[in-house]
C-alpha atoms as a PDB file:
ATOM      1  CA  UNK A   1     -46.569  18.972  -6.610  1.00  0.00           C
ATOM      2  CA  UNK A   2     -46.340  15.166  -7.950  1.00  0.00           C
ATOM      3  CA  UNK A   3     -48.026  15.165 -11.248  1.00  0.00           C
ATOM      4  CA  UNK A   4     -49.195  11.630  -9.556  1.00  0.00           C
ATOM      5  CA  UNK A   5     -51.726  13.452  -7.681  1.00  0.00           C
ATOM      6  CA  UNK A   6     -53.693  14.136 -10.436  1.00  0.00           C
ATOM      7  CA  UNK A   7     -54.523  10.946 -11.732  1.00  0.00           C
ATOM      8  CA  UNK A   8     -58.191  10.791 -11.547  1.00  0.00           C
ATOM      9  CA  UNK A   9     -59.198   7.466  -9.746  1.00  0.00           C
ATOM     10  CA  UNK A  10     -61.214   4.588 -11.516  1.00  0.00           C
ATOM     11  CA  UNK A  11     -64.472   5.445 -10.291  1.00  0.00           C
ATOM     12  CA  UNK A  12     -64.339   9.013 -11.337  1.00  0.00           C
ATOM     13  CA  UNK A  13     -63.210   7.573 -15.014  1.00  0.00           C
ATOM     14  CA  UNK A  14     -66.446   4.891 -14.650  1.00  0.00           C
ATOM     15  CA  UNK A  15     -68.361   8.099 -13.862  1.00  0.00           C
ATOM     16  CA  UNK A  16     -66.821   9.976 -17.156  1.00  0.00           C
ATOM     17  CA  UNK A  17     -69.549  10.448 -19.756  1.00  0.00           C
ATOM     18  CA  UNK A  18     -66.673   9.209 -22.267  1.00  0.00           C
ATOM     19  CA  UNK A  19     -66.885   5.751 -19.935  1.00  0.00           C
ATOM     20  CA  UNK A  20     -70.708   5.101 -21.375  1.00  0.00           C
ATOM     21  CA  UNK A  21     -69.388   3.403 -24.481  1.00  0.00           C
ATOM     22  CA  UNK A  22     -66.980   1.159 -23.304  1.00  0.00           C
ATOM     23  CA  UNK A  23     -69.512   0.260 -20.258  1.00  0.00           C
ATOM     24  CA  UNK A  24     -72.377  -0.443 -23.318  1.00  0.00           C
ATOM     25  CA  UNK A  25     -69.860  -2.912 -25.083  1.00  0.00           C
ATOM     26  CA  UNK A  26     -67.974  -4.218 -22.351  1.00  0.00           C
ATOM     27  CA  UNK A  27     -69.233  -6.148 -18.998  1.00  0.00           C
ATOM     28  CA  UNK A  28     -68.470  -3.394 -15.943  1.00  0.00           C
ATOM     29  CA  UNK A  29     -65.730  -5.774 -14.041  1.00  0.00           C
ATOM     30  CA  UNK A  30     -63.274  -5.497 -17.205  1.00  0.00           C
ATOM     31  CA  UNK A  31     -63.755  -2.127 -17.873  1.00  0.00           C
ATOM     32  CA  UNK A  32     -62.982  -1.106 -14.571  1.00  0.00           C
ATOM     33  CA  UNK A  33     -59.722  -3.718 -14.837  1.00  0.00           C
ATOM     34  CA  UNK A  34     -58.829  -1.954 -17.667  1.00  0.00           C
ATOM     35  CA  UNK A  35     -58.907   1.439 -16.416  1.00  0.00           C
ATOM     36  CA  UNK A  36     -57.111   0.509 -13.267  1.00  0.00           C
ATOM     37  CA  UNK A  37     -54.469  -1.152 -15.782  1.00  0.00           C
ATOM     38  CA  UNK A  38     -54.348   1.711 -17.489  1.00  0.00           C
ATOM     39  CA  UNK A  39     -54.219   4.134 -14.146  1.00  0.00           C
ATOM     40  CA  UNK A  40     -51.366   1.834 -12.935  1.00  0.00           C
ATOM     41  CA  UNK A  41     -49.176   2.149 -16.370  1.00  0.00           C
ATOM     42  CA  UNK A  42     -49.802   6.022 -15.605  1.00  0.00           C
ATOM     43  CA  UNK A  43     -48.465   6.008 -12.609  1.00  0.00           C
ATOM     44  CA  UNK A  44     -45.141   3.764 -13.649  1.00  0.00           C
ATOM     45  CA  UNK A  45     -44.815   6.132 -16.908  1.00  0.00           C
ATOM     46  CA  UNK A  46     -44.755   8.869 -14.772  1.00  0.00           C
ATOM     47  CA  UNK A  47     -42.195   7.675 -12.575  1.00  0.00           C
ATOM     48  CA  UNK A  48     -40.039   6.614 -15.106  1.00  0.00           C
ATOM     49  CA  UNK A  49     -40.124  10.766 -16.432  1.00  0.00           C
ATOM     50  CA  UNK A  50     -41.998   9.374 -19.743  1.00  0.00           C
ATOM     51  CA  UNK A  51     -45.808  10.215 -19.595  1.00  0.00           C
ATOM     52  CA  UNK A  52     -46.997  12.144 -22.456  1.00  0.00           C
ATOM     53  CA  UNK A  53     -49.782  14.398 -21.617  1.00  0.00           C
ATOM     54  CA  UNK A  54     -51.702  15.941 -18.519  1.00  0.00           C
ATOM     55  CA  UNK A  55     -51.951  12.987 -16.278  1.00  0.00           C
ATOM     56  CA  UNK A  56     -55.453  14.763 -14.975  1.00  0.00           C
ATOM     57  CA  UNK A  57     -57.035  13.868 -17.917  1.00  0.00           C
ATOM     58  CA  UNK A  58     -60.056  11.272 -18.353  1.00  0.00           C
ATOM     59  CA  UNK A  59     -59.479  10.930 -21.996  1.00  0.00           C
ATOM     60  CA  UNK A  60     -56.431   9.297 -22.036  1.00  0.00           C
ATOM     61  CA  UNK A  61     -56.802   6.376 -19.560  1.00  0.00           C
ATOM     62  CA  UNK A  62     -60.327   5.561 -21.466  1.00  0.00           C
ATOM     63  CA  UNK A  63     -58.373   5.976 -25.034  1.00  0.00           C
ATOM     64  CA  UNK A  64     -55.910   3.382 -23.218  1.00  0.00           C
ATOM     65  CA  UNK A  65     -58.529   1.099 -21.469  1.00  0.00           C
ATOM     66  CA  UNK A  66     -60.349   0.900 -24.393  1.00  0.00           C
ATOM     67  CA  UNK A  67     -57.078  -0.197 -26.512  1.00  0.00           C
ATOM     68  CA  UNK A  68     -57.077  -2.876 -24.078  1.00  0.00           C
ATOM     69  CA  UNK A  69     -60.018  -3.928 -24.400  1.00  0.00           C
ATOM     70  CA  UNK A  70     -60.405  -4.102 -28.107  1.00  0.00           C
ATOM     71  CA  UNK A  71     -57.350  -6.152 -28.075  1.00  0.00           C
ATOM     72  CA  UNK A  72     -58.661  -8.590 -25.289  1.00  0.00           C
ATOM     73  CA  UNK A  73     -61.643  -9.383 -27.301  1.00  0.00           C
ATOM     74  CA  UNK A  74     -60.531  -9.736 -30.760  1.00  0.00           C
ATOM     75  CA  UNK A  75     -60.335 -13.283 -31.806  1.00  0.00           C
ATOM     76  CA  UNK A  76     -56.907 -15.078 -30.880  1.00  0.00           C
ATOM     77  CA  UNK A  77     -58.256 -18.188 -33.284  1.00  0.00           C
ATOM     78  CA  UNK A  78     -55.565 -18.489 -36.401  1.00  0.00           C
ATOM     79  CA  UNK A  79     -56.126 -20.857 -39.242  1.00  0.00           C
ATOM     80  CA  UNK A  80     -53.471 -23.623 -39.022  1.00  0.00           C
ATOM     81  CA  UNK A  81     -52.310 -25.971 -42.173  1.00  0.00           C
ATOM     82  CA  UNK A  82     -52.116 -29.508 -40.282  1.00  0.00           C
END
């Protein structure tokens, strides 16, 4: 069996009960971008032979999405001497 088949699809990760934090802190539109982001890398990864893990489980695409996320919204402003 592909191990691709087991990816669980976005809405089933919205649905997750693990989803409910990222969906308080983050508008629904980019959380669902960054689970299909993170579904998508899964699917490359395990193509390429290298994903780490049971691709069936919820935990890590939200662990991944929320990575993502984080890193999206953390201020890109740097102090500058002009």
């Amino acid at each position: 069996m592909d191990p691709r088949a087991s990816i669980p699809g976005v809405d089933r990760l919205l649905a997750a009960a693990e989803a409910g934090g990222l969906l308080e802190r983050f508008p629904r539109s980019r959380v669902t971008e960054a689970l299909r982001r993170a579904v998508d890398a899964a699917r490359d990864a395990i193509q390429a032979g290298g994903w780490p893990g049971d691709p069936g489980n919820p935990r890590l695409y939200l662990e991944a999405a929320a990575a993502w996320l984080e890193a999206d919204a953390a201020p890109s402003l740097r102090p500058v001497v002009n």
